[in-house]
PDB file of N, CA and C in Angstrom:
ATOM      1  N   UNK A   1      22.926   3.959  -4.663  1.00  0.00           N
ATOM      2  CA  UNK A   1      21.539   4.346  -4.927  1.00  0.00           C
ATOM      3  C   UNK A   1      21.084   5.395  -3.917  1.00  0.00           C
ATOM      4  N   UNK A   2      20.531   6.587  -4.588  1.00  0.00           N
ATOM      5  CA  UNK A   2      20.115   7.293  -3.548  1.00  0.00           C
ATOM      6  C   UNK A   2      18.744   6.821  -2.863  1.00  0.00           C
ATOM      7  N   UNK A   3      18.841   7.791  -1.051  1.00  0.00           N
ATOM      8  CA  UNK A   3      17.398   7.350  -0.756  1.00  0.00           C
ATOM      9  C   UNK A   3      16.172   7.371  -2.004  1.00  0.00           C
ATOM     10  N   UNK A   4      16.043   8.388  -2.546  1.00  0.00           N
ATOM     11  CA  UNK A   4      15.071   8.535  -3.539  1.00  0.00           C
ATOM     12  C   UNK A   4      14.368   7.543  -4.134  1.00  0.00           C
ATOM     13  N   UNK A   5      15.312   6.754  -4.379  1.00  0.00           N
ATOM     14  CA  UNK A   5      15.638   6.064  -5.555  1.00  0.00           C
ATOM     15  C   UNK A   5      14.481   4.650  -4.689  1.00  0.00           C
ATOM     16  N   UNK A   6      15.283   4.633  -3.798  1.00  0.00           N
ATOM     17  CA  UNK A   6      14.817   3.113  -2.699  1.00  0.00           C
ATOM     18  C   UNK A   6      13.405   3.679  -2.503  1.00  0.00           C
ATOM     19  N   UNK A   7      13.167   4.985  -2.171  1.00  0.00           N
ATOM     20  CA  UNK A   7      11.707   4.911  -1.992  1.00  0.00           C
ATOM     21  C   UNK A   7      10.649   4.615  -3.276  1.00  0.00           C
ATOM     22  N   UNK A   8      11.102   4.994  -4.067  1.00  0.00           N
ATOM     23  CA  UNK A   8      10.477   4.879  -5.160  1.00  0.00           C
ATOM     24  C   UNK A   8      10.029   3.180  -5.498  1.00  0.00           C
ATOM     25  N   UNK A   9      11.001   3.042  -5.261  1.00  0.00           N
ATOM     26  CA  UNK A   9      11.186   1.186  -5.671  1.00  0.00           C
ATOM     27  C   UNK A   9      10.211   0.465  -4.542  1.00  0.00           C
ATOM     28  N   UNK A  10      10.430   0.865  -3.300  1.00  0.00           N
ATOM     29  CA  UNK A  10       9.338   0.327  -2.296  1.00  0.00           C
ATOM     30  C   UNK A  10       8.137   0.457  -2.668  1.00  0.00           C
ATOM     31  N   UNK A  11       7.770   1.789  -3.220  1.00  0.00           N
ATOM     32  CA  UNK A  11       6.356   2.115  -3.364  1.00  0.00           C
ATOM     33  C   UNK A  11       6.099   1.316  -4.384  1.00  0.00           C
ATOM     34  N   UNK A  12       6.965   1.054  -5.847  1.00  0.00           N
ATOM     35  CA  UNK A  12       5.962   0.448  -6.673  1.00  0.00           C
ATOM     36  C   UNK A  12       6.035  -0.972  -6.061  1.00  0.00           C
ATOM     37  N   UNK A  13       7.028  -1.683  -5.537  1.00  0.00           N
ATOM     38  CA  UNK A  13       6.273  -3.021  -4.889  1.00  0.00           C
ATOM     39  C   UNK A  13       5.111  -2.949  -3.940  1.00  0.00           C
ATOM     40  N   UNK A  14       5.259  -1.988  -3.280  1.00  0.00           N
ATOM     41  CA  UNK A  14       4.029  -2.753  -2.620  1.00  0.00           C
ATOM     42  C   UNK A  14       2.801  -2.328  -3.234  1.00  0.00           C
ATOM     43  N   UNK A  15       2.678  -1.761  -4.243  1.00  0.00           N
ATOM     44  CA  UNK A  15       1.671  -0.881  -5.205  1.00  0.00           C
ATOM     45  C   UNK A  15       1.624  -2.925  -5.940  1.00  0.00           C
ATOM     46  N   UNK A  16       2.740  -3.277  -6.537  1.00  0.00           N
ATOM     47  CA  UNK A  16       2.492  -4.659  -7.002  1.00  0.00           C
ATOM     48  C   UNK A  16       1.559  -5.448  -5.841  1.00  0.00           C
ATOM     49  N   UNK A  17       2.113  -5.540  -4.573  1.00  0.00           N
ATOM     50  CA  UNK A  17       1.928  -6.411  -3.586  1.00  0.00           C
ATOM     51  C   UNK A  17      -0.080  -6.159  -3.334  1.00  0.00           C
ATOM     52  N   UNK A  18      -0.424  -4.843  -3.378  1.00  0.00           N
ATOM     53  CA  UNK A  18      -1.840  -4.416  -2.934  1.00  0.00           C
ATOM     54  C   UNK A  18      -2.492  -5.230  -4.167  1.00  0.00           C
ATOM     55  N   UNK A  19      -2.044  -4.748  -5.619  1.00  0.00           N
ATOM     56  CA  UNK A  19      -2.770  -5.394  -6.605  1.00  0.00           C
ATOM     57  C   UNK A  19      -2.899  -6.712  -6.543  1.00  0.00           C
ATOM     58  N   UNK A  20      -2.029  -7.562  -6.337  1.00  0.00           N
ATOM     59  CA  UNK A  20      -1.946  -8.839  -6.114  1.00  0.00           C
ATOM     60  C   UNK A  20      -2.956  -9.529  -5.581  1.00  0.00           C
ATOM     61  N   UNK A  21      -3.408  -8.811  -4.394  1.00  0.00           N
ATOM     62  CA  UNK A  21      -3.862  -9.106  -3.123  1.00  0.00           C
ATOM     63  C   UNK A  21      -5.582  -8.618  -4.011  1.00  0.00           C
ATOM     64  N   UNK A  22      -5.675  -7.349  -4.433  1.00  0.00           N
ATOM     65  CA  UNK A  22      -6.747  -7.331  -4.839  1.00  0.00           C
ATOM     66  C   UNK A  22      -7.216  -8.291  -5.812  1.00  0.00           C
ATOM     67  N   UNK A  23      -6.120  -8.762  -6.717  1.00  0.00           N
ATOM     68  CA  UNK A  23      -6.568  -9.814  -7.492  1.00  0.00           C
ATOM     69  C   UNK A  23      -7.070 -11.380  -7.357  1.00  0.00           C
ATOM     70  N   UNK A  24      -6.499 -11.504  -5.613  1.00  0.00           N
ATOM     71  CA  UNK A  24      -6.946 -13.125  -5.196  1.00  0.00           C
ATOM     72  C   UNK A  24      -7.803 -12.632  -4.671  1.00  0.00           C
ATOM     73  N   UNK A  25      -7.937 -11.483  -3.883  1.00  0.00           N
ATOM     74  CA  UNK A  25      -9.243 -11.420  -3.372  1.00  0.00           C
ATOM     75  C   UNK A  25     -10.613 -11.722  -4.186  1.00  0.00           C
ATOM     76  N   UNK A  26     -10.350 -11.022  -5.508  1.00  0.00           N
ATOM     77  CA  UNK A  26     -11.483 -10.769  -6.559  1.00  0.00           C
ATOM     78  C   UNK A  26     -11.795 -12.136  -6.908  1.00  0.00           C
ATOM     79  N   UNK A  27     -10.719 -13.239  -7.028  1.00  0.00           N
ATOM     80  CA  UNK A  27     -10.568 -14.573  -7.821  1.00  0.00           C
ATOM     81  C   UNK A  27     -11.721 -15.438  -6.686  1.00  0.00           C
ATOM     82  N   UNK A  28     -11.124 -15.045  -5.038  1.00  0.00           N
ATOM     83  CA  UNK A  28     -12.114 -15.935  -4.102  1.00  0.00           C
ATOM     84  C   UNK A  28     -13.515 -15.534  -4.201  1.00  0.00           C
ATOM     85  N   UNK A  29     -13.738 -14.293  -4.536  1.00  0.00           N
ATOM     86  CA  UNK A  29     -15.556 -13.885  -4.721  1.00  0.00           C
ATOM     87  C   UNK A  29     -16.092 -14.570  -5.758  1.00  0.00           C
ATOM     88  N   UNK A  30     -15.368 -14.610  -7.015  1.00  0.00           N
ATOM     89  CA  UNK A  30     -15.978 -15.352  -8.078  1.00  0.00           C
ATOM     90  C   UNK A  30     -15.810 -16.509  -8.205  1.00  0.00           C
ATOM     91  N   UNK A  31     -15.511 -16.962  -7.180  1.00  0.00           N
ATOM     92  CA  UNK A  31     -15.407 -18.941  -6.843  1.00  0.00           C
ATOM     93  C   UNK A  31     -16.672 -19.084  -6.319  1.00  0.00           C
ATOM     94  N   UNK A  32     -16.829 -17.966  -5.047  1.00  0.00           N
ATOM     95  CA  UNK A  32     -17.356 -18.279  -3.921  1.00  0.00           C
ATOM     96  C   UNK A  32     -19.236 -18.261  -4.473  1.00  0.00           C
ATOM     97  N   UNK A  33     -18.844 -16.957  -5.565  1.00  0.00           N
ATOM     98  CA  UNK A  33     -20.418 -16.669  -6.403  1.00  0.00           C
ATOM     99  C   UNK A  33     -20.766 -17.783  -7.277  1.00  0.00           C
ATOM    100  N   UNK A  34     -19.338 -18.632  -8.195  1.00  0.00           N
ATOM    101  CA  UNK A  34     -19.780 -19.566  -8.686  1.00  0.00           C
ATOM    102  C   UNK A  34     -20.604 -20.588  -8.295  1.00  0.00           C
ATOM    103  N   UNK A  35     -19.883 -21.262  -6.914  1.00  0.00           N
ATOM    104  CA  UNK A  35     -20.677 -21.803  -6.318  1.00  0.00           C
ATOM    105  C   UNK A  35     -22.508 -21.716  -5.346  1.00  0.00           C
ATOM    106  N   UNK A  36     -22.143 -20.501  -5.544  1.00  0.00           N
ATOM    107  CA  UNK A  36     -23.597 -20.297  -4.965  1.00  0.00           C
ATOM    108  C   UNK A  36     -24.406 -20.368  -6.038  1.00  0.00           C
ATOM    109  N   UNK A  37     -23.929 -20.077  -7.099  1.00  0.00           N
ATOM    110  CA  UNK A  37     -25.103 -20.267  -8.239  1.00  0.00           C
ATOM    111  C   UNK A  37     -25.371 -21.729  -8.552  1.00  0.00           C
ATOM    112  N   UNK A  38     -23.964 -22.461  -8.492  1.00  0.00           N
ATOM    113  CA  UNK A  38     -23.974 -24.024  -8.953  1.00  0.00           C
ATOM    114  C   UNK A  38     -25.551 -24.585  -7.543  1.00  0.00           C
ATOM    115  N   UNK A  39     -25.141 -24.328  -5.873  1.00  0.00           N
ATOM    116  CA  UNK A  39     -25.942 -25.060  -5.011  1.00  0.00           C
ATOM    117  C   UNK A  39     -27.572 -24.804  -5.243  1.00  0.00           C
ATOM    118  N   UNK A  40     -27.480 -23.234  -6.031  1.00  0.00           N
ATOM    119  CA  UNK A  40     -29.091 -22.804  -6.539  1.00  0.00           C
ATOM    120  C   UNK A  40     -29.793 -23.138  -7.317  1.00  0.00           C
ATOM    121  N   UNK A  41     -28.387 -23.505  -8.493  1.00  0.00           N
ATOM    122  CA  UNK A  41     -28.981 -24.795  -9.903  1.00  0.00           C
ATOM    123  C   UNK A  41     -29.711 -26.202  -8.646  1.00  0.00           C
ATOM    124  N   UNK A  42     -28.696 -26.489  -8.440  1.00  0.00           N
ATOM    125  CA  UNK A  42     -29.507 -27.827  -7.739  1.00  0.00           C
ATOM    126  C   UNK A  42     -30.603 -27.584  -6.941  1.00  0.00           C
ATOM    127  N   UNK A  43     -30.716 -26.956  -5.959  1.00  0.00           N
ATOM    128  CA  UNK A  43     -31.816 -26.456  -5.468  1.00  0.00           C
ATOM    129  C   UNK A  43     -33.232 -26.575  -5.579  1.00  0.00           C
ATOM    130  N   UNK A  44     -33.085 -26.096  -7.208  1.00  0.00           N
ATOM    131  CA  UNK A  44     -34.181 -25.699  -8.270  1.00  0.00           C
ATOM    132  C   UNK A  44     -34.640 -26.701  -8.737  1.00  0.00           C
ATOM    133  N   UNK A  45     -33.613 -28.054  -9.024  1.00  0.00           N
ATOM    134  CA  UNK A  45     -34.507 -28.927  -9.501  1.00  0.00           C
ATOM    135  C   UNK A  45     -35.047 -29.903  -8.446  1.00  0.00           C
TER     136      UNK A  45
END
């Protein structure tokens, strides 16, 4: 395999690895928002 070749392949993993990462990130905000809305329901009543 040429170098080429290996760089190429690195980049799209860690191009996988960033998305990944953006995707749990995104998953913990919309937990974290769920719950703030759930403690505001209660709140309210």
């Amino acid at each position: 395999m040429s170098s080429l070749q290996t760089k190429k392949i690195e980049e799209s993993s860690l191009r996988d690895d960033s998305s990944i990462l953006v995707y749990r990130q995104a998953k913990d905000i919309t937990s974290k928002v769920r719950l703030l809305e759930k403690l505001k329901a209660t709140n309210d009543y």
